[in-house]
C-alpha atoms as a PDB file:
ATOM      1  CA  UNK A   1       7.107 -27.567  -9.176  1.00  0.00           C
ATOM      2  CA  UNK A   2       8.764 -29.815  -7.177  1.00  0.00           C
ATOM      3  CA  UNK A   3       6.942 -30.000  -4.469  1.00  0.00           C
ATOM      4  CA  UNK A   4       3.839 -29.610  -6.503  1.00  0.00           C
ATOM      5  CA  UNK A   5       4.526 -32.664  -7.959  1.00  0.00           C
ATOM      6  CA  UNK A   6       4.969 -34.413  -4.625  1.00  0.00           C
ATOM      7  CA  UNK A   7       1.796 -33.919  -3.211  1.00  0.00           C
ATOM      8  CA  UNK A   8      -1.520 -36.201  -3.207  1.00  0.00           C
ATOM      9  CA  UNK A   9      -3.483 -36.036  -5.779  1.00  0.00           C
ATOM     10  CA  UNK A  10      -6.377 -34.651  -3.969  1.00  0.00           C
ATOM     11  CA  UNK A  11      -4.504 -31.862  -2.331  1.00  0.00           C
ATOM     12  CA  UNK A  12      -2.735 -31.186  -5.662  1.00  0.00           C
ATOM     13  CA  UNK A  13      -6.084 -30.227  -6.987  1.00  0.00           C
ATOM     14  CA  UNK A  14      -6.728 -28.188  -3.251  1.00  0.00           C
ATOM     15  CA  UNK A  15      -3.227 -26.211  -3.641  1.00  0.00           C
ATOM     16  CA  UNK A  16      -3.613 -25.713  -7.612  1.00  0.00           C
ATOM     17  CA  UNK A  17      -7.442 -24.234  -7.216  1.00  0.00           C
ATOM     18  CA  UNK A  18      -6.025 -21.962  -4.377  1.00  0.00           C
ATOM     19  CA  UNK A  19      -3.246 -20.613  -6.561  1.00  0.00           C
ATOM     20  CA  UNK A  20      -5.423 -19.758  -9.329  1.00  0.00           C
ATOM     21  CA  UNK A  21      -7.688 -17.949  -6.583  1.00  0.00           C
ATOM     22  CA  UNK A  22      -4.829 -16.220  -5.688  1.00  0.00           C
ATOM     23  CA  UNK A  23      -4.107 -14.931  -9.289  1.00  0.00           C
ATOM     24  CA  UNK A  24      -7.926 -13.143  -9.020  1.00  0.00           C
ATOM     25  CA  UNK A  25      -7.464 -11.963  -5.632  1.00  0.00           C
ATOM     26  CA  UNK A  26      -3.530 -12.016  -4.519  1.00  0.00           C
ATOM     27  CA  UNK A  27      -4.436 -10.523  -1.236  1.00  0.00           C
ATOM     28  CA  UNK A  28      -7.361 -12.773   0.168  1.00  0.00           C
ATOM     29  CA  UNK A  29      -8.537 -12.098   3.736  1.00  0.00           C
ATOM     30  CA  UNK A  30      -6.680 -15.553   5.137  1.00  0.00           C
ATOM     31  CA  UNK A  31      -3.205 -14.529   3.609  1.00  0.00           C
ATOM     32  CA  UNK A  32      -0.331 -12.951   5.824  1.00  0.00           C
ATOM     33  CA  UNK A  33       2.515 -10.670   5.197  1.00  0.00           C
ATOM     34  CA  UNK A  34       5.819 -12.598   5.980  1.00  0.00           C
ATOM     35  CA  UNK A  35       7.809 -10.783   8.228  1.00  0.00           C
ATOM     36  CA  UNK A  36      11.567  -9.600   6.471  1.00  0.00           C
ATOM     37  CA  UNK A  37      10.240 -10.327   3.091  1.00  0.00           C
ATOM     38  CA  UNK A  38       9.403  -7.410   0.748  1.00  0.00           C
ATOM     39  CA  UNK A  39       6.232  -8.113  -0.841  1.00  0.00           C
ATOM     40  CA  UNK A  40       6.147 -11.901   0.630  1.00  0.00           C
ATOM     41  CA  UNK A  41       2.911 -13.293   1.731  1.00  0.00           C
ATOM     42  CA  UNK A  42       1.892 -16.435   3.343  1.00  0.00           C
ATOM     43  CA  UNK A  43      -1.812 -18.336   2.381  1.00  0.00           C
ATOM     44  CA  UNK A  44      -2.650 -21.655   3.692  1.00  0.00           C
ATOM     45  CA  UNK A  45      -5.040 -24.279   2.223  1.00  0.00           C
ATOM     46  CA  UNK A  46      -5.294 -27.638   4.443  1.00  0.00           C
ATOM     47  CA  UNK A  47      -2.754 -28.873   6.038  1.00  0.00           C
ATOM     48  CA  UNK A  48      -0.242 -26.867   3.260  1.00  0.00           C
ATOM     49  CA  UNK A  49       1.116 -23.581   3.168  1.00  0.00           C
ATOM     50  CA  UNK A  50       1.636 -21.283  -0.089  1.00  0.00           C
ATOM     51  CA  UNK A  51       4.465 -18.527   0.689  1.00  0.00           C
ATOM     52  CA  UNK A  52       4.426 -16.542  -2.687  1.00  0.00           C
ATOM     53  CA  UNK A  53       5.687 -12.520  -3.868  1.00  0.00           C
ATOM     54  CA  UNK A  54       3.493 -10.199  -5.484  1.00  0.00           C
ATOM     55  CA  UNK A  55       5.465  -8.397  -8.081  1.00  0.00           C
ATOM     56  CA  UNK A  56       3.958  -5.889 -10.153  1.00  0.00           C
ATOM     57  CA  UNK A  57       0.494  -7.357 -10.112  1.00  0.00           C
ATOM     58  CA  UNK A  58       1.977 -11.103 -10.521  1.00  0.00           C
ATOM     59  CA  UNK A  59       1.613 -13.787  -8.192  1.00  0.00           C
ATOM     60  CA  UNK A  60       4.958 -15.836  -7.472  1.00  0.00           C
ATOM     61  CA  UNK A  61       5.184 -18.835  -5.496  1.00  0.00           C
ATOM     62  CA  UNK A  62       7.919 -19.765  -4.296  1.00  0.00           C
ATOM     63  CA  UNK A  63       7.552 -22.428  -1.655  1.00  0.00           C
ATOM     64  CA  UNK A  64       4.744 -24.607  -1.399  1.00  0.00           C
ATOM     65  CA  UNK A  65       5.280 -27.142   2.030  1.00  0.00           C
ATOM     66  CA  UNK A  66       3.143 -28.674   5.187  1.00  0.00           C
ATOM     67  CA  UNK A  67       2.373 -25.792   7.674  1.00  0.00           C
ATOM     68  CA  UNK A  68       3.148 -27.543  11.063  1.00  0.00           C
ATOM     69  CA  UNK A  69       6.503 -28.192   9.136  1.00  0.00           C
ATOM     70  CA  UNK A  70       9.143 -25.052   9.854  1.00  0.00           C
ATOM     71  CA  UNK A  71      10.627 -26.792   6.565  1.00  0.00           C
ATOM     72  CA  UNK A  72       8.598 -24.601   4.694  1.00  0.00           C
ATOM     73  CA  UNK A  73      10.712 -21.202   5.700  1.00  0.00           C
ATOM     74  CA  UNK A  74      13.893 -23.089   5.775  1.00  0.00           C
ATOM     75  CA  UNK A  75      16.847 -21.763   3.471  1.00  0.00           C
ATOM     76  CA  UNK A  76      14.226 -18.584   2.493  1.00  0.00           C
ATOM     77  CA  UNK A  77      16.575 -15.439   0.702  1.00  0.00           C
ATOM     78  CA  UNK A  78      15.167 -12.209   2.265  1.00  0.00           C
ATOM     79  CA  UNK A  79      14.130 -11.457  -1.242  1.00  0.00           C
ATOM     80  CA  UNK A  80      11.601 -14.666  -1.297  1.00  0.00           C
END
């Protein structure tokens, strides 16, 4: 929520409509598996990058940060 709450307000709105896509469709075409995490994916939406679990048909994000950033994967358990 954190980093949620740190974001523009305009890519707030971007991030938060891309989440709730990803609660229809957890798998979209632009999302990649992260490598070493079980069920870990990666989406992007602008210049941000969603890294989330799917856990028994539930979509978890856990790390919401700028893509061209390696921030986002820093301090990552293997278990997401």
């Amino acid at each position: 929520m954190k980093a949620l709450d740190a974001l523009p307000q305009k890519v707030f709105k971007q991030v938060v409509l891309k989440l709730l896509a990803l609660q229809g469709n957890p798998k979209p075409q632009d999302c990649k598996k992260l490598k070493g995490y079980p069920n870990g994916y990666r989406v992007d939406q602008g210049k941000y990058r969603i890294l989330y679990n799917i856990e028994e048909n539930e979509v978890r994000v856990f790390r919401v940060g700028k893509r061209n950033d390696s921030e986002v994967y820093r301090n990552l358990d293997k278990g997401g």
